[in-house]
Protein backbone atom coordinates (compact mmCIF):
# COMPACT_ATOMS: atom_id res chain seq x y z
CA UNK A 1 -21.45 14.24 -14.00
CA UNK A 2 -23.75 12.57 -12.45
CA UNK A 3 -27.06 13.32 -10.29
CA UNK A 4 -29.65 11.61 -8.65
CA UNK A 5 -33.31 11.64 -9.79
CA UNK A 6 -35.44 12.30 -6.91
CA UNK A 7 -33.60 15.40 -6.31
CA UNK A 8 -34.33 16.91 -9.35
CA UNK A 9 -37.85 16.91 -8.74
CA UNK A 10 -38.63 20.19 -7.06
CA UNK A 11 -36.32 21.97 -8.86
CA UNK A 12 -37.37 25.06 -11.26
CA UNK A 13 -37.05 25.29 -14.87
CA UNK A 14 -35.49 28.08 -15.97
CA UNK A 15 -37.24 28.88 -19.61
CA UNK A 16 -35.36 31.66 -21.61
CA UNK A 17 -37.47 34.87 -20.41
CA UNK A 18 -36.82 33.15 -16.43
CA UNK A 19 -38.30 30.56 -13.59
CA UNK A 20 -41.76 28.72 -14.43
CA UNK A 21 -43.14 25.91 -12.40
CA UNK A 22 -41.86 22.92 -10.82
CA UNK A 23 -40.09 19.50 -12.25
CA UNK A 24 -42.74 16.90 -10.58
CA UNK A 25 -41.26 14.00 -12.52
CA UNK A 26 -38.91 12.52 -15.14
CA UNK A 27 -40.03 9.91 -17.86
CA UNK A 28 -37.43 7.94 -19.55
CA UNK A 29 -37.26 4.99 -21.95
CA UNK A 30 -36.55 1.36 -20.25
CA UNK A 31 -34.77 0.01 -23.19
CA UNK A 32 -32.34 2.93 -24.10
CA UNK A 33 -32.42 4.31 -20.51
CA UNK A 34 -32.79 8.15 -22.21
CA UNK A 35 -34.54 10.77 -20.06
CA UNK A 36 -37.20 11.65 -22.78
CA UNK A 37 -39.59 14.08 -21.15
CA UNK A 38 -39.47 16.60 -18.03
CA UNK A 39 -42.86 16.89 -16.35
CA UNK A 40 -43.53 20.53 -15.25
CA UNK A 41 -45.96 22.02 -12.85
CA UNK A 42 -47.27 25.20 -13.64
CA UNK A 43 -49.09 27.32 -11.04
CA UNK A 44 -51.25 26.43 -7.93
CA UNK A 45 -54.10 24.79 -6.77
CA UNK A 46 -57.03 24.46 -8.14
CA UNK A 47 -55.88 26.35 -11.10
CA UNK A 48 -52.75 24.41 -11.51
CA UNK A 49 -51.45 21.87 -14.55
CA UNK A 50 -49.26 19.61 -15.58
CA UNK A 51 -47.29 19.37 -18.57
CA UNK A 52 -44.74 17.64 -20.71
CA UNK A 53 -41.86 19.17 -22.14
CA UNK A 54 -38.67 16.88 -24.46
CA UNK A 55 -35.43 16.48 -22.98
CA UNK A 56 -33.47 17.65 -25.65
CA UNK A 57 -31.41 20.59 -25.08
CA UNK A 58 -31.74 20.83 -21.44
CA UNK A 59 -28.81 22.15 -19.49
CA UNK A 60 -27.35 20.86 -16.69
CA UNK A 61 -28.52 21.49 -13.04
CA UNK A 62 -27.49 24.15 -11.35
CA UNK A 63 -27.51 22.89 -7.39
CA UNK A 64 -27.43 26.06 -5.46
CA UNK A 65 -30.07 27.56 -7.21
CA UNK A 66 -32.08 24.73 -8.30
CA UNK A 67 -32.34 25.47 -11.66
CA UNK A 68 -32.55 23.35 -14.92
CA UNK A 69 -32.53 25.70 -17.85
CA UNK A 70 -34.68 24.66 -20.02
CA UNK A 71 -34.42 25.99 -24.00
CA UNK A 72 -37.98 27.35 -24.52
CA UNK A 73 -39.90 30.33 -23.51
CA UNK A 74 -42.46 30.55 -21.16
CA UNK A 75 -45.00 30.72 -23.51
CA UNK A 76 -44.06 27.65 -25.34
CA UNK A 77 -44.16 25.48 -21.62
CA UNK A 78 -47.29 26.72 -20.96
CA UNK A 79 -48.34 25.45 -23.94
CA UNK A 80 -46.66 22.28 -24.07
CA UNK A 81 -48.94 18.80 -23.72
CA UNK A 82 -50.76 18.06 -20.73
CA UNK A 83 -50.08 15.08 -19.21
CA UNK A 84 -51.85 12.16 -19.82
CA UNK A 85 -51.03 13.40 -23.19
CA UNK A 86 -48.39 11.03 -23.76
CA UNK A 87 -48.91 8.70 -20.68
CA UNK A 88 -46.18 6.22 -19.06
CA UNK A 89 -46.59 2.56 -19.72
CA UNK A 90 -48.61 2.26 -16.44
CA UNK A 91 -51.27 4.86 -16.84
CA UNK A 92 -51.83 3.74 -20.40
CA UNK A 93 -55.26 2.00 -21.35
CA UNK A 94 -55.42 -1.04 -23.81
CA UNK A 95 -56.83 0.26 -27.77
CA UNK A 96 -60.74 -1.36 -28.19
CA UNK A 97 -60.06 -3.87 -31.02
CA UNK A 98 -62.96 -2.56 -33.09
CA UNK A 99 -61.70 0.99 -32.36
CA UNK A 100 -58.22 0.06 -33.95
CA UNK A 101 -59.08 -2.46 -36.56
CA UNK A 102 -62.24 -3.02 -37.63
CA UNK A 103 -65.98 -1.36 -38.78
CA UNK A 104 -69.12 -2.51 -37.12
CA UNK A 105 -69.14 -6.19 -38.95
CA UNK A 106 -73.41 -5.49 -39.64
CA UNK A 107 -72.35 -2.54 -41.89
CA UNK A 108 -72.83 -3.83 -45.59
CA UNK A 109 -71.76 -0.73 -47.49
CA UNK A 110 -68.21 0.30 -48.86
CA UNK A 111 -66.19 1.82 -45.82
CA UNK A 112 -68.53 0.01 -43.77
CA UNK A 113 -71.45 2.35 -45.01
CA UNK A 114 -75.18 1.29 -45.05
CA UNK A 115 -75.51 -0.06 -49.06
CA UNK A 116 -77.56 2.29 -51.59
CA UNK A 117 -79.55 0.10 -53.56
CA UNK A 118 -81.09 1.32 -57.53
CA UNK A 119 -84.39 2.74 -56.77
CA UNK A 120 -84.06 4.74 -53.25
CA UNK A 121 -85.95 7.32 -52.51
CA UNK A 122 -84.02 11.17 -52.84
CA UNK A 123 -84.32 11.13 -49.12
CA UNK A 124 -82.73 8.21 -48.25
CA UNK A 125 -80.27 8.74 -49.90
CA UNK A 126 -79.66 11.95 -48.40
CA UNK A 127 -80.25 10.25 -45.22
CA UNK A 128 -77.41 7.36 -45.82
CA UNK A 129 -75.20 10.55 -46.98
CA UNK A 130 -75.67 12.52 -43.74
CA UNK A 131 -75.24 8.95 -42.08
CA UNK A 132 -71.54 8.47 -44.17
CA UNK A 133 -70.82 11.90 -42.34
CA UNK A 134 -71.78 11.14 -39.16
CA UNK A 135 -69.74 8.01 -39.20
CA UNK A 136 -66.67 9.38 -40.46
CA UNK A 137 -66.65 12.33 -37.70
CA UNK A 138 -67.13 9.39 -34.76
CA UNK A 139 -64.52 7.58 -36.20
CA UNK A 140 -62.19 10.30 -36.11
CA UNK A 141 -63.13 11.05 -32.62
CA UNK A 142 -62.35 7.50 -31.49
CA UNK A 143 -58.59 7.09 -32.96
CA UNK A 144 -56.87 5.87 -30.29
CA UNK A 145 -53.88 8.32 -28.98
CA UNK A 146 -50.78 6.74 -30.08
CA UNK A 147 -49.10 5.07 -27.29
CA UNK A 148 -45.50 4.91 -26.09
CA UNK A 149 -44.70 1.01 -24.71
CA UNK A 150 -41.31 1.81 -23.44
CA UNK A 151 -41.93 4.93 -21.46
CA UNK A 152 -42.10 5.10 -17.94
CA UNK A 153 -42.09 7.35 -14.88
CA UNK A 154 -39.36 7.73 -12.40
CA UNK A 155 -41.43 8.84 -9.37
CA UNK A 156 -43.39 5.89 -10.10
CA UNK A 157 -40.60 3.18 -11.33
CA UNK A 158 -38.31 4.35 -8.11
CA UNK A 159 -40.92 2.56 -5.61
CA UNK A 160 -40.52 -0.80 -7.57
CA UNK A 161 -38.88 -3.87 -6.13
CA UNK A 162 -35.31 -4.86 -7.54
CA UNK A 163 -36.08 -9.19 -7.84
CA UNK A 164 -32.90 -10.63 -8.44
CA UNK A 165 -32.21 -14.26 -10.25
CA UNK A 166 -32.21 -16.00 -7.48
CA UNK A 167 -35.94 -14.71 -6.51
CA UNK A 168 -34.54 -12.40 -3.71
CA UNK A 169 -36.03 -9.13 -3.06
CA UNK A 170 -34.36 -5.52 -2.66
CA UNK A 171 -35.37 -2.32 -2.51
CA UNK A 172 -34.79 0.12 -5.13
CA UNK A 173 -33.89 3.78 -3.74
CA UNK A 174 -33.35 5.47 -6.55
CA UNK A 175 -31.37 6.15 -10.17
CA UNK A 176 -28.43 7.95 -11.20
CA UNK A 177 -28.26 10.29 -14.03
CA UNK A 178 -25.12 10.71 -16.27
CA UNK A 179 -25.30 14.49 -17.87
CA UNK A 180 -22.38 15.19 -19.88
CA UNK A 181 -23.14 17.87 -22.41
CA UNK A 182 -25.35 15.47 -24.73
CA UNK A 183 -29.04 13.31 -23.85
CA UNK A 184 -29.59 12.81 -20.02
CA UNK A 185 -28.59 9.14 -19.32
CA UNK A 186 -29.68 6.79 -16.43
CA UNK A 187 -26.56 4.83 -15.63
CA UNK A 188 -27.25 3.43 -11.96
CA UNK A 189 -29.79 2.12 -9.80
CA UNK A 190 -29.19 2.44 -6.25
CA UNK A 191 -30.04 -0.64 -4.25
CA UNK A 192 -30.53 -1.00 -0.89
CA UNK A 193 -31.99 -3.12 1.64
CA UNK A 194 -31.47 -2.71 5.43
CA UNK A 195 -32.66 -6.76 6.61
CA UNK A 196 -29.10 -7.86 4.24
CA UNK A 197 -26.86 -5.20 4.06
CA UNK A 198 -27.27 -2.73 6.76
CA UNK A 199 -26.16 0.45 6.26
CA UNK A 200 -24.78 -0.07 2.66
CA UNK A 201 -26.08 0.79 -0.71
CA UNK A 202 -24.59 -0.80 -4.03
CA UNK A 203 -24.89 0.40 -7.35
CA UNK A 204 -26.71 -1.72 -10.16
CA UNK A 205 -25.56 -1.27 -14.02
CA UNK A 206 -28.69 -0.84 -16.17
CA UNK A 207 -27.30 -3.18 -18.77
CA UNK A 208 -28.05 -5.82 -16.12
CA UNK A 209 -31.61 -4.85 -15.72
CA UNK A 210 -34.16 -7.24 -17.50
CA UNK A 211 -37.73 -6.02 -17.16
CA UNK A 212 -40.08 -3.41 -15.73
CA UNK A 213 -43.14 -4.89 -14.92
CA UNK A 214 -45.74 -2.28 -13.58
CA UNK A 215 -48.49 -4.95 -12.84
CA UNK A 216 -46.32 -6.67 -10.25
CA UNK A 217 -44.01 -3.21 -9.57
CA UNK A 218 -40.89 -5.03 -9.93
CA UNK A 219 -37.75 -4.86 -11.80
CA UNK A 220 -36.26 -8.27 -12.93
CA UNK A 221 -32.04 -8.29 -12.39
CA UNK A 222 -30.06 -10.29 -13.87
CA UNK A 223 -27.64 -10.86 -11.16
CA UNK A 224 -28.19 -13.01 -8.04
CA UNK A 225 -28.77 -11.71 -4.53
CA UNK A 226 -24.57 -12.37 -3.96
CA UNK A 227 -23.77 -10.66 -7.08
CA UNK A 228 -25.53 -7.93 -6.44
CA UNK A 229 -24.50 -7.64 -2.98
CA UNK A 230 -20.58 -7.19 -3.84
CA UNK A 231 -21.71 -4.76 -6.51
CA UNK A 232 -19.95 -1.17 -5.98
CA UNK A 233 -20.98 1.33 -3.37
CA UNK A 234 -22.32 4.13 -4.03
CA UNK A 235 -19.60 6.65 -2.03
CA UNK A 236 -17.50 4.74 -5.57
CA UNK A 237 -18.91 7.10 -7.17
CA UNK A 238 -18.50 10.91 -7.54
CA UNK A 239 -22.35 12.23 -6.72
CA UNK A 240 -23.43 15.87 -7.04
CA UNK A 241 -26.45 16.02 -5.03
CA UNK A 242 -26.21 13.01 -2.45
């Protein structure tokens, strides 16, 4: 079965107690193509939020009503991550090397702590002790948030540009989901751009997809412009939710 993305955003999640929020986005992984988080919307503005729920379990859409049951309870959305949490590759900010690696190089002590030489005073030591502390709770503090380098947004990814081999340029509607009782799978892109093809929109194969690049928001293909153009239509398909 198969659905296409930007329809599913705006539909409801249906937790196990009943409806809560909104789906406002999809994140999936651009090497194994696995939907891996459902972004959720929960109530309105200014007191609204955001957050991120796992894929696993979810059931499949229901198109009249909307729905994507969803195997948690309400409580446990509301209390899932907020996002920024676990940010998509765009949105996420390079680790300080001194953060990650390293203590301040003008530390001479173990651990980076000031030295205690024989002889100190009783309060300095107690001052290099309280000092240790202090150090070891900023430390903490600064641990950088682990990072995900493969994850990446569909509302975002879905306004890329499709660059083929041979440099051409097309223009990337949207993606097709496969949902057959198991992970949520992106099998398709749909391409399609009006100045070659009028009218028509072909289907691209992930497996032929190369790179996501979100500084130059393109997706490198591995197929030339020609190739791609005899590629199979979309109305090849069966679609749920054209």
């Amino acid at each position: 079965m198969l659905w296409r993305a930007k329809k599913l955003r705006g539909y409801t999640p249906k937790a196990i107690q009943g409806r809560i929020g909104t789906v406002s986005d999809l994140f999936f992984h651009d090497q194994t193509w696995c939907i891996e988080n459902l972004l959720i919307k929960l109530g309105t503005w200014p007191h609204s939020k955001e957050v991120l729920i796992g894929a696993e379990g979810l059931g499949a859409p229901l198109q009249e009503e909307k729905e994507i049951s969803i195997p948690l309870t309400k409580a446990q959305i509301e209390q899932s991550p907020l996002k920024g949490t676990v940010p998509p590759v765009s949105q996420q900010e390079p680790i300080p090397l001194q953060t990650a690696h390293h203590d301040p190089p003008f530390l001479g002590g173990p651990e980076g702590f000031p030295p205690v030489f024989p002889g100190m005073q009783p309060g300095a030591i107690v001052m290099v002790e309280a000092e240790k502390e202090l150090m070891k709770a900023q430390r903490h503090m600064q641990k950088p948030t682990a990072q995900k380098p493969h994850l990446r947004s569909i509302k975002e990814v879905v306004g890329y540009t499709l660059v083929t081999s041979d440099g051409k340029k097309v223009r990337m509607e949207d993606f097709m989901i496969e949902m057959n009782n198991g992970p949520w799978l992106i099998r398709w892109v749909i391409a399609s751009e009006y100045k070659w093809w009028p009218g028509k929109r072909v289907l691209l194969g992930t497996e032929e997809i190369l790179k996501v690049d979100c500084g130059s928001q393109t997706v490198q293909v591995e197929l030339t412009h020609n190739e791609l153009s005899v590629s199979p239509e979309i109305d090849s398909l069966t679609e749920v939710n054209r």
